[in-house]
C-alpha atoms as a PDB file:
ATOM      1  CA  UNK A   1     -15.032 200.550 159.322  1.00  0.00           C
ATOM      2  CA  UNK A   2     -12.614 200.961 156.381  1.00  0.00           C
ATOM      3  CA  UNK A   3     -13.120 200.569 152.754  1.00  0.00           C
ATOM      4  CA  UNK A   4     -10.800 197.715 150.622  1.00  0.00           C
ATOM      5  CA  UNK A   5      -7.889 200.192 150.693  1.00  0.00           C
ATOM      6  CA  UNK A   6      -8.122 200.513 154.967  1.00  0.00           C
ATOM      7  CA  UNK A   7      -9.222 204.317 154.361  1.00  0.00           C
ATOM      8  CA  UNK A   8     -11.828 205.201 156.558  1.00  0.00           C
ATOM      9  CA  UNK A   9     -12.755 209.615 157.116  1.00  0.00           C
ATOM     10  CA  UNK A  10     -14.738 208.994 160.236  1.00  0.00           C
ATOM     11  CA  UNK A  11     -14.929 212.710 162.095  1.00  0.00           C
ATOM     12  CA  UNK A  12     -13.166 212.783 165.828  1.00  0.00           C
ATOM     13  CA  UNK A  13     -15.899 212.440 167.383  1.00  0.00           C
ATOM     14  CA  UNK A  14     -17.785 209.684 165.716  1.00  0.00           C
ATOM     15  CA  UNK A  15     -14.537 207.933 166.049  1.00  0.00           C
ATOM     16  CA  UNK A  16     -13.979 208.785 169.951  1.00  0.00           C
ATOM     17  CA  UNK A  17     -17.711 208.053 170.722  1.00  0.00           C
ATOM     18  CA  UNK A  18     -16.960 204.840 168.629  1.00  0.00           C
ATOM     19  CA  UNK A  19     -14.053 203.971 170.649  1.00  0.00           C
ATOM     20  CA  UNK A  20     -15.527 204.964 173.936  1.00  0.00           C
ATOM     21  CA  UNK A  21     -12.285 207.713 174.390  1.00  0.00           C
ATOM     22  CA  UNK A  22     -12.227 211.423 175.045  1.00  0.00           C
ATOM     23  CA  UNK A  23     -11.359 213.773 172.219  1.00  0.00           C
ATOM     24  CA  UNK A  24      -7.491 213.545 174.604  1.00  0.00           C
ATOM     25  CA  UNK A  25      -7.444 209.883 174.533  1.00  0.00           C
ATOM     26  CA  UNK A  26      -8.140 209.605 170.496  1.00  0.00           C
ATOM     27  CA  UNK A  27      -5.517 212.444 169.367  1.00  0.00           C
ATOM     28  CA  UNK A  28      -2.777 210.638 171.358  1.00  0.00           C
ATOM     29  CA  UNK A  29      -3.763 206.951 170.280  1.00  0.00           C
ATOM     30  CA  UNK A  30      -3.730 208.386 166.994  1.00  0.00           C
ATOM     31  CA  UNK A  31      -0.384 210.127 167.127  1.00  0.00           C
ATOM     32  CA  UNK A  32       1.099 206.931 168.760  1.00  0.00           C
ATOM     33  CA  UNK A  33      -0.225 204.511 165.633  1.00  0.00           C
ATOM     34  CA  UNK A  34       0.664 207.477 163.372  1.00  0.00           C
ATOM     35  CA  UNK A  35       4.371 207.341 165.029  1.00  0.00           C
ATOM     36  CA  UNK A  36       4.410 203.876 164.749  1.00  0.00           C
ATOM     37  CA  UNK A  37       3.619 203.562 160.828  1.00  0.00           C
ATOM     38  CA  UNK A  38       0.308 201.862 161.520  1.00  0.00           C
ATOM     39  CA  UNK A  39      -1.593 204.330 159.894  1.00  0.00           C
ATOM     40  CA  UNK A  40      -1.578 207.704 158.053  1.00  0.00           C
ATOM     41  CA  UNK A  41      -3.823 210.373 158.685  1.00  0.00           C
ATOM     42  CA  UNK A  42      -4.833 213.750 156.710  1.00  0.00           C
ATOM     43  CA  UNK A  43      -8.010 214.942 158.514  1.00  0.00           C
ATOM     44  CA  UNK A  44     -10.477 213.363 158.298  1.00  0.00           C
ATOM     45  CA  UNK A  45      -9.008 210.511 156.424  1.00  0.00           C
ATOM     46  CA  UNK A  46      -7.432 207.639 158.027  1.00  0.00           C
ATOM     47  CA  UNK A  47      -5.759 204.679 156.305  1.00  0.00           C
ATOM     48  CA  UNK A  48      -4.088 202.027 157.802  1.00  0.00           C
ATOM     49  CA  UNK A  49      -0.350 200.798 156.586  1.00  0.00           C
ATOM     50  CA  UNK A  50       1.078 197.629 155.824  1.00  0.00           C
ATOM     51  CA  UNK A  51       2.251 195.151 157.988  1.00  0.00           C
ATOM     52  CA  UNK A  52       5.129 194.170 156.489  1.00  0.00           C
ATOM     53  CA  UNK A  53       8.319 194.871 158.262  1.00  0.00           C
ATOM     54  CA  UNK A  54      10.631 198.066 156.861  1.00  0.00           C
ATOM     55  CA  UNK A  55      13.962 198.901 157.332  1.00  0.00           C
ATOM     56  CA  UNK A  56      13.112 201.994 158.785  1.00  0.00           C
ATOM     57  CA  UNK A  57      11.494 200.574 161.839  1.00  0.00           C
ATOM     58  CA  UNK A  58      13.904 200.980 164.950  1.00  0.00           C
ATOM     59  CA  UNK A  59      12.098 198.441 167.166  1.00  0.00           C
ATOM     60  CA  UNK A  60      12.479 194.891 167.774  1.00  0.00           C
ATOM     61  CA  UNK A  61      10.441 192.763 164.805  1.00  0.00           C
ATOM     62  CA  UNK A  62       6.996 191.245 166.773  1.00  0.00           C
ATOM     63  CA  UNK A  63       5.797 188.155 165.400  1.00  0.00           C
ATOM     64  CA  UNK A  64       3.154 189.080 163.368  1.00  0.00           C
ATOM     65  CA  UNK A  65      -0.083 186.508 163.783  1.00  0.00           C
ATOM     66  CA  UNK A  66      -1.936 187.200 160.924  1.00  0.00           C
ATOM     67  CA  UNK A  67      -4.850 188.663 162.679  1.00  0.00           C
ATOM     68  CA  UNK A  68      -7.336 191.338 161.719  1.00  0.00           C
ATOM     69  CA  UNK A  69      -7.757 194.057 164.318  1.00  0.00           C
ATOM     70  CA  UNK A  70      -9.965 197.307 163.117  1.00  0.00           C
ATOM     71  CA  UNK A  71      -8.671 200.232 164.144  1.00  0.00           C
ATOM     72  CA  UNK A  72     -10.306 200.416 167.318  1.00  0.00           C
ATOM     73  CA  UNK A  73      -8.940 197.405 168.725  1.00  0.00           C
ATOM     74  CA  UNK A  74      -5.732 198.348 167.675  1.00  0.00           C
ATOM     75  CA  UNK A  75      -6.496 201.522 169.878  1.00  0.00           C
ATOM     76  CA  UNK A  76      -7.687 199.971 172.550  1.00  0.00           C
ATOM     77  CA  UNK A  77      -5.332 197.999 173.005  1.00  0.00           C
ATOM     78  CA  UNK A  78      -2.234 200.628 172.916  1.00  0.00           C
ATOM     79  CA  UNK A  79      -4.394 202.819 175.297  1.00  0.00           C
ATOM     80  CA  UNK A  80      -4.613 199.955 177.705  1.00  0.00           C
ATOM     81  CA  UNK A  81      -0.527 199.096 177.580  1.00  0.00           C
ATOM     82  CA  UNK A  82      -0.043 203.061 179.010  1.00  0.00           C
END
């Protein structure tokens, strides 16, 4: 859960007992969306980013579907892809 801004300052492990992960498996998830500009994070805050394509992005464009994921799908699903 996130507030109107996406910020959300849920502790590790009510996050990784919300997403079912180890403390292992939620560090690395996070690093990977922080890596990937999907969100910030300043402990325990988490926020997540805009969509919107920047020139500072060094992978191929996805088509974006116009979907909401919460951050724990988003998770989920990049800890299934390894």
């Amino acid at each position: 859960m996130a507030d109107a801004q996406g910020t959300s300052y849920y502790s590790d492990s009510t996050a990784a007992g919300m997403l079912g992960f180890c403390s292992t498996e939620l560090r690395a998830a996070r690093s990977e969306l922080v890596a990937a500009r999907l969100i910030a994070y300043s402990a325990p805050f988490y926020q997540v980013l805009s969509l919107e394509p920047t020139a500072a992005v060094s992978r191929e464009p996805q088509e974006r579907l116009g979907e909401e994921l919460s951050v724990g799908e988003i998770l989920r699903s990049m800890m299934e892809a390894k």
